[in-house]
C-alpha atoms as a PDB file:
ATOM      1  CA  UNK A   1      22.444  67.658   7.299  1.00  0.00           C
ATOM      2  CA  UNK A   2      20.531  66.140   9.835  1.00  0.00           C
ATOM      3  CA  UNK A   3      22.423  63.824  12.361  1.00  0.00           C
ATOM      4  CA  UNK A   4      20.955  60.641  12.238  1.00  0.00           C
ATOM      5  CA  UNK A   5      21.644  60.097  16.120  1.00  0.00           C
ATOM      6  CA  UNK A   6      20.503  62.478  17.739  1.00  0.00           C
ATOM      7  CA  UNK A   7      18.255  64.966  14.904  1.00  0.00           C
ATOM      8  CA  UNK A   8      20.421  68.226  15.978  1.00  0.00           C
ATOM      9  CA  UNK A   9      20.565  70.043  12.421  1.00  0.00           C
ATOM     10  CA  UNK A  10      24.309  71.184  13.487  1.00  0.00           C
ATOM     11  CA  UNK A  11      26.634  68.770  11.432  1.00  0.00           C
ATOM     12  CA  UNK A  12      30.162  69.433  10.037  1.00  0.00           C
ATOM     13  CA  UNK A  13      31.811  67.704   7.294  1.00  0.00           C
ATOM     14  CA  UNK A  14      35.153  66.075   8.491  1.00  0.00           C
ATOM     15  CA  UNK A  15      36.097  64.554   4.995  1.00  0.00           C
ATOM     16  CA  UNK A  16      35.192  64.482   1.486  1.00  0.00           C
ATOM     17  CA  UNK A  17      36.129  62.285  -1.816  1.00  0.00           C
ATOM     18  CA  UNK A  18      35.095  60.981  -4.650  1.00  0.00           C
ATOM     19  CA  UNK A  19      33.398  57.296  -4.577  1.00  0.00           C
ATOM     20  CA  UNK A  20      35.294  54.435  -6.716  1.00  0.00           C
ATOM     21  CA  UNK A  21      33.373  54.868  -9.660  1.00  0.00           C
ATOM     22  CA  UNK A  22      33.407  58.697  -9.381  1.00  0.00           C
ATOM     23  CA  UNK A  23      29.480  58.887  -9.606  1.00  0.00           C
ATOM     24  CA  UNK A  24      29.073  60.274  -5.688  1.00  0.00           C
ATOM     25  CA  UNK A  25      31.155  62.286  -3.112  1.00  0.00           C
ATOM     26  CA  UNK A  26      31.416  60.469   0.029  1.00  0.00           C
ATOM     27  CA  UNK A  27      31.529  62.825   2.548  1.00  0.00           C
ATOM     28  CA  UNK A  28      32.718  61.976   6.857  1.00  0.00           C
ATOM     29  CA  UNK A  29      30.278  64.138   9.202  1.00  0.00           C
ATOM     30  CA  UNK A  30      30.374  64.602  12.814  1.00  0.00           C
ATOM     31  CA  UNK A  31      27.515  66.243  15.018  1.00  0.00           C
ATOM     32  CA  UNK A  32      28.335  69.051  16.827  1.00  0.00           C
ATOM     33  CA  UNK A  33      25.741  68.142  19.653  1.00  0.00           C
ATOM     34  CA  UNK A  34      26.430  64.445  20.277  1.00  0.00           C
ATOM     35  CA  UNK A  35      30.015  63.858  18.719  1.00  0.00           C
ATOM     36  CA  UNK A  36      27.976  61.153  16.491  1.00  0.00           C
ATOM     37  CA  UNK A  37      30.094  60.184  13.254  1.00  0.00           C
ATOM     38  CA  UNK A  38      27.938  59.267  10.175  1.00  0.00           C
ATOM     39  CA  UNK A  39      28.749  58.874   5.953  1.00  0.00           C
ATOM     40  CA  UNK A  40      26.665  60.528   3.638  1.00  0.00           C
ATOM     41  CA  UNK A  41      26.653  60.797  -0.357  1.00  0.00           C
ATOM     42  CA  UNK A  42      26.024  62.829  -2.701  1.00  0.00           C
ATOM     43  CA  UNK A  43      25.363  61.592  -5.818  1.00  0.00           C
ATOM     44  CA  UNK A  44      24.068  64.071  -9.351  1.00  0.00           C
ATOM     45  CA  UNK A  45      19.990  63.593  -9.809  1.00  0.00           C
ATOM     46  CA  UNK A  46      19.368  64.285 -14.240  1.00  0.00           C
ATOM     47  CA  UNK A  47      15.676  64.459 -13.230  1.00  0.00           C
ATOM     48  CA  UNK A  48      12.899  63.170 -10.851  1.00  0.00           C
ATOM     49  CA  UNK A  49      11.646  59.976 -11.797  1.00  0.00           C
ATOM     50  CA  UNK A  50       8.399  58.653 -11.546  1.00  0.00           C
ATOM     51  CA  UNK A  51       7.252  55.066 -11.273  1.00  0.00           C
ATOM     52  CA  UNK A  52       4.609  53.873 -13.143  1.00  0.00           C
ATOM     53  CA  UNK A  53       2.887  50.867 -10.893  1.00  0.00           C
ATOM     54  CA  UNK A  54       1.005  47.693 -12.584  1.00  0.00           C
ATOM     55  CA  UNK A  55      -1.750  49.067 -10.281  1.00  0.00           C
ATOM     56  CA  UNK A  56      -1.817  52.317 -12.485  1.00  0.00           C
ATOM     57  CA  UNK A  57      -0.478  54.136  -9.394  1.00  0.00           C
ATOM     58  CA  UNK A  58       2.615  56.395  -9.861  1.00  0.00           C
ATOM     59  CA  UNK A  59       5.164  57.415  -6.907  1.00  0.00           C
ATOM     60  CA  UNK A  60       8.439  59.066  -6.830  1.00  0.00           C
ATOM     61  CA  UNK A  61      11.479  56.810  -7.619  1.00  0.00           C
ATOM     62  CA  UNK A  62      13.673  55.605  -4.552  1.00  0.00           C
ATOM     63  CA  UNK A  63      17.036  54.795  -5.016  1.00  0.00           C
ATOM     64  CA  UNK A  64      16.878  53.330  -1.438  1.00  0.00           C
ATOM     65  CA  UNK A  65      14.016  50.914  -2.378  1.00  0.00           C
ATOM     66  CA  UNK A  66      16.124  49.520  -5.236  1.00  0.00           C
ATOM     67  CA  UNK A  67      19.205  49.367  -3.496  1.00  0.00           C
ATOM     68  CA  UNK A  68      17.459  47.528  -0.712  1.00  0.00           C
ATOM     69  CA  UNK A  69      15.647  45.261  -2.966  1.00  0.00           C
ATOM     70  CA  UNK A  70      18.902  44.591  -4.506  1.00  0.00           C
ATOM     71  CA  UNK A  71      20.730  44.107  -1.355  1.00  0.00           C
ATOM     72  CA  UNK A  72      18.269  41.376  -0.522  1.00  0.00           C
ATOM     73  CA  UNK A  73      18.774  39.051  -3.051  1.00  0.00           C
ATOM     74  CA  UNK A  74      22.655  39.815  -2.614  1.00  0.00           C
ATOM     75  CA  UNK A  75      22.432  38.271   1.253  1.00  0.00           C
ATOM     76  CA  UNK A  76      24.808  36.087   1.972  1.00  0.00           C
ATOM     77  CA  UNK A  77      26.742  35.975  -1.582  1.00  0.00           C
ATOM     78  CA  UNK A  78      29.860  37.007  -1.666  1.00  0.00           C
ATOM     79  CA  UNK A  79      29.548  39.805  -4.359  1.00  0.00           C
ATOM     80  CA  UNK A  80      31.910  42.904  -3.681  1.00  0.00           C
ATOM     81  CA  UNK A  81      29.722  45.576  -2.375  1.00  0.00           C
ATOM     82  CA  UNK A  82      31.225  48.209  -4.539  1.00  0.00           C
ATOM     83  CA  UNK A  83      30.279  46.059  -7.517  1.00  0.00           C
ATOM     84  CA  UNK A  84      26.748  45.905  -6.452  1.00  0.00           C
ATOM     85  CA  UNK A  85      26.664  49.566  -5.962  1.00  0.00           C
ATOM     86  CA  UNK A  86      28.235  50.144  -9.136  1.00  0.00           C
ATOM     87  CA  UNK A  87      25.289  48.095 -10.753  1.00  0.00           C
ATOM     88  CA  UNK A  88      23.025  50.542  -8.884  1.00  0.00           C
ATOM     89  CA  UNK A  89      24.360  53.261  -9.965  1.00  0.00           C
ATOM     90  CA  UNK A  90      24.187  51.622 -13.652  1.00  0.00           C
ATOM     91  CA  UNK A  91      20.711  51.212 -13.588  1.00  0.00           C
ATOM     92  CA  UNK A  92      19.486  54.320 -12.328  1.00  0.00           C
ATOM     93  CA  UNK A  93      21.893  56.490 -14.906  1.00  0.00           C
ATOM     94  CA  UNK A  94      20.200  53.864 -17.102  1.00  0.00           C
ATOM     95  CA  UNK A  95      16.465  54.558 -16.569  1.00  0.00           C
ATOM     96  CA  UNK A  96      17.608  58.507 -16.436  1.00  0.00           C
ATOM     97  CA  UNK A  97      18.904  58.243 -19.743  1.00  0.00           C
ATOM     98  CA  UNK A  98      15.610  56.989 -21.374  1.00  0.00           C
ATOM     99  CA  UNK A  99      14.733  60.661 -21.665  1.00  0.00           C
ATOM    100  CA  UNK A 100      10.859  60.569 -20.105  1.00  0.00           C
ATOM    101  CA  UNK A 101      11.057  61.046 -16.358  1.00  0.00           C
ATOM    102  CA  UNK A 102       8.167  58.105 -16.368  1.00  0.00           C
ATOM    103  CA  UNK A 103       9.230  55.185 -15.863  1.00  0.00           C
ATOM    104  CA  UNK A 104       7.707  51.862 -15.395  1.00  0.00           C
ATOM    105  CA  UNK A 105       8.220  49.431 -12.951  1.00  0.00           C
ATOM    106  CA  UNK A 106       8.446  46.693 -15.884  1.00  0.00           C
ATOM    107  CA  UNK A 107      11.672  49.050 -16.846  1.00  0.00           C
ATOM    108  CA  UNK A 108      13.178  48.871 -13.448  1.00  0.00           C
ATOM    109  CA  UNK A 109      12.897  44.970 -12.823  1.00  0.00           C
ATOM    110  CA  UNK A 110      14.254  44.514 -16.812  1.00  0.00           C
ATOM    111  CA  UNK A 111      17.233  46.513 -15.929  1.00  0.00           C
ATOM    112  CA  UNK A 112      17.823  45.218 -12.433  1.00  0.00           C
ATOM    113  CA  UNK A 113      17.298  41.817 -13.601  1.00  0.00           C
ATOM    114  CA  UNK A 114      19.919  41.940 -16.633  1.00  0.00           C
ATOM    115  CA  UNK A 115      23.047  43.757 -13.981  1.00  0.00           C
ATOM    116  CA  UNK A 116      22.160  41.114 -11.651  1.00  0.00           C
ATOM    117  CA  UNK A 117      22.722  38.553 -14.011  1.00  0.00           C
ATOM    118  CA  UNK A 118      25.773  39.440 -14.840  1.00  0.00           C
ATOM    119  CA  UNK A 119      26.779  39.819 -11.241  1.00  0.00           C
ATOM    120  CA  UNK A 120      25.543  36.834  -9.200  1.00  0.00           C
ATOM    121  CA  UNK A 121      23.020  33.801 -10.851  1.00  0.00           C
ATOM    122  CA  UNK A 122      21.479  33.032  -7.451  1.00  0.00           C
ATOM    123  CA  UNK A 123      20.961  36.677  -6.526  1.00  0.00           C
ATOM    124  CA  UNK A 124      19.636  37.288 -10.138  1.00  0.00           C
ATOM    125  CA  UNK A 125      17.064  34.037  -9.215  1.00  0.00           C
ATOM    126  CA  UNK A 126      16.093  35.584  -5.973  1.00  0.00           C
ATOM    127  CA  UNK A 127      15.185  38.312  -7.562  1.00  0.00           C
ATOM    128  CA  UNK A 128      12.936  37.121 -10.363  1.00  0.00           C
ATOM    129  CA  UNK A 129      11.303  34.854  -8.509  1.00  0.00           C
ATOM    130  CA  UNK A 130      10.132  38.018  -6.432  1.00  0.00           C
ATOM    131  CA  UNK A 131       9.513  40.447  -9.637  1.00  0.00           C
ATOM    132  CA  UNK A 132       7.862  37.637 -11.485  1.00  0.00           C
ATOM    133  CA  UNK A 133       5.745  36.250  -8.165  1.00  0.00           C
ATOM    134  CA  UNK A 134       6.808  32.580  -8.278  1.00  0.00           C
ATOM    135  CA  UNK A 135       4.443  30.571  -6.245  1.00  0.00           C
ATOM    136  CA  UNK A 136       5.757  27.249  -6.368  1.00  0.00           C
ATOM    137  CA  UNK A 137       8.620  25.855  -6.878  1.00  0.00           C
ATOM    138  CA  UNK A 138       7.526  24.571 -10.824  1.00  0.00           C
ATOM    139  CA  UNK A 139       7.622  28.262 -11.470  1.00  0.00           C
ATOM    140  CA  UNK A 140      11.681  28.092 -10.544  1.00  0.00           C
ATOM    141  CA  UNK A 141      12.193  24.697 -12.547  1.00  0.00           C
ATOM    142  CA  UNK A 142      10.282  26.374 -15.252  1.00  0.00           C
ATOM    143  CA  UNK A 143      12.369  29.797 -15.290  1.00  0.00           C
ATOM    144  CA  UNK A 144      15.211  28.458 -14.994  1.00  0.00           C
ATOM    145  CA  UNK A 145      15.171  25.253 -17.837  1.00  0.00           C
ATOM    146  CA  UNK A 146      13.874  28.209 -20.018  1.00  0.00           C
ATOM    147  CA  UNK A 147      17.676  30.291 -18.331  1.00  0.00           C
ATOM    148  CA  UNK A 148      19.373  27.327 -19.629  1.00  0.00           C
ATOM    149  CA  UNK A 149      17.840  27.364 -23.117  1.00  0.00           C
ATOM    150  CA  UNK A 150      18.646  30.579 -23.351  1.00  0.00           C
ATOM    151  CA  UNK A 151      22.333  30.343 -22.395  1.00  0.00           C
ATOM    152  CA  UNK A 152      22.599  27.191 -24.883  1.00  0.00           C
ATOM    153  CA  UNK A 153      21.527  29.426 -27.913  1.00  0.00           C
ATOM    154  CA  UNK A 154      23.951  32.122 -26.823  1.00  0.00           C
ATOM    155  CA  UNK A 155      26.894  29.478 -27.520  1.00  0.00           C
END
């Protein structure tokens, strides 16, 4: 593994174990060259995904990219971290489940949008407004009268 510090190739693992959920190994690392300490994870891949784009265009799946996007529209709530990783992990064993390793990007924000709304309402808002391109705010009064609607026919 290379150290993130420094880029010497020469790292040694000081401390594995499981993560919370029991989906990764966490694993403590120290460089020999620089004495840099860094976490790293290692999680089990089922199969390489592919996103299919609205454009048309496909690129590989990046469980970074989510958990970024995600992390965004998490800023400044107070959602447990481990929660929201938890979620992550959910939706990508979720989309590797679905048996093609194509997936579109429609799938992704469906998914992401349904554990966020179980986790946080105004991080699950932040989030739609960007995966459904709100431009004004009528398109948030509109999305979320039709949220409420929703939640009254649920009752």
């Amino acid at each position: 593994m290379r150290c993130p510090y420094c880029g010497n190739h020469d790292t040694q693992v000081k401390d594995s174990r499981p993560t919370e959920d029991s989906n990764a190994i966490r694993r403590r690392r120290v460089c020999s060259a620089c004495g840099g300490r860094f976490t790293t994870f290692e999680r089990v891949q089922l199969r390489e995904l592919i996103v299919s784009k609205k454009s048309g265009r496909k690129v590989p799946f990046d469980r970074e990219k989510l958990n970024r996007s995600i992390k965004t529209a998490l800023r400044k709530r107070e959602v447990d971290a481990e929660a929201a990783d938890r979620m992550i992990s959910g939706v990508v064993r979720r989309l590797e489940s679905i048996g093609d390793a194509e997936v579109t990007s429609e799938q992704i924000g469906h998914l992401v949008m349904e554990g966020l709304k179980e986790l946080d309402d105004v991080a699950f808002v932040r989030f739609a407004s960007v995966y459904k391109n709100f431009s004004k705010a009528d398109d948030f009064k509109s999305f979320l009268s039709k949220l409420d609607a929703d939640s009254l026919d649920d009752e």
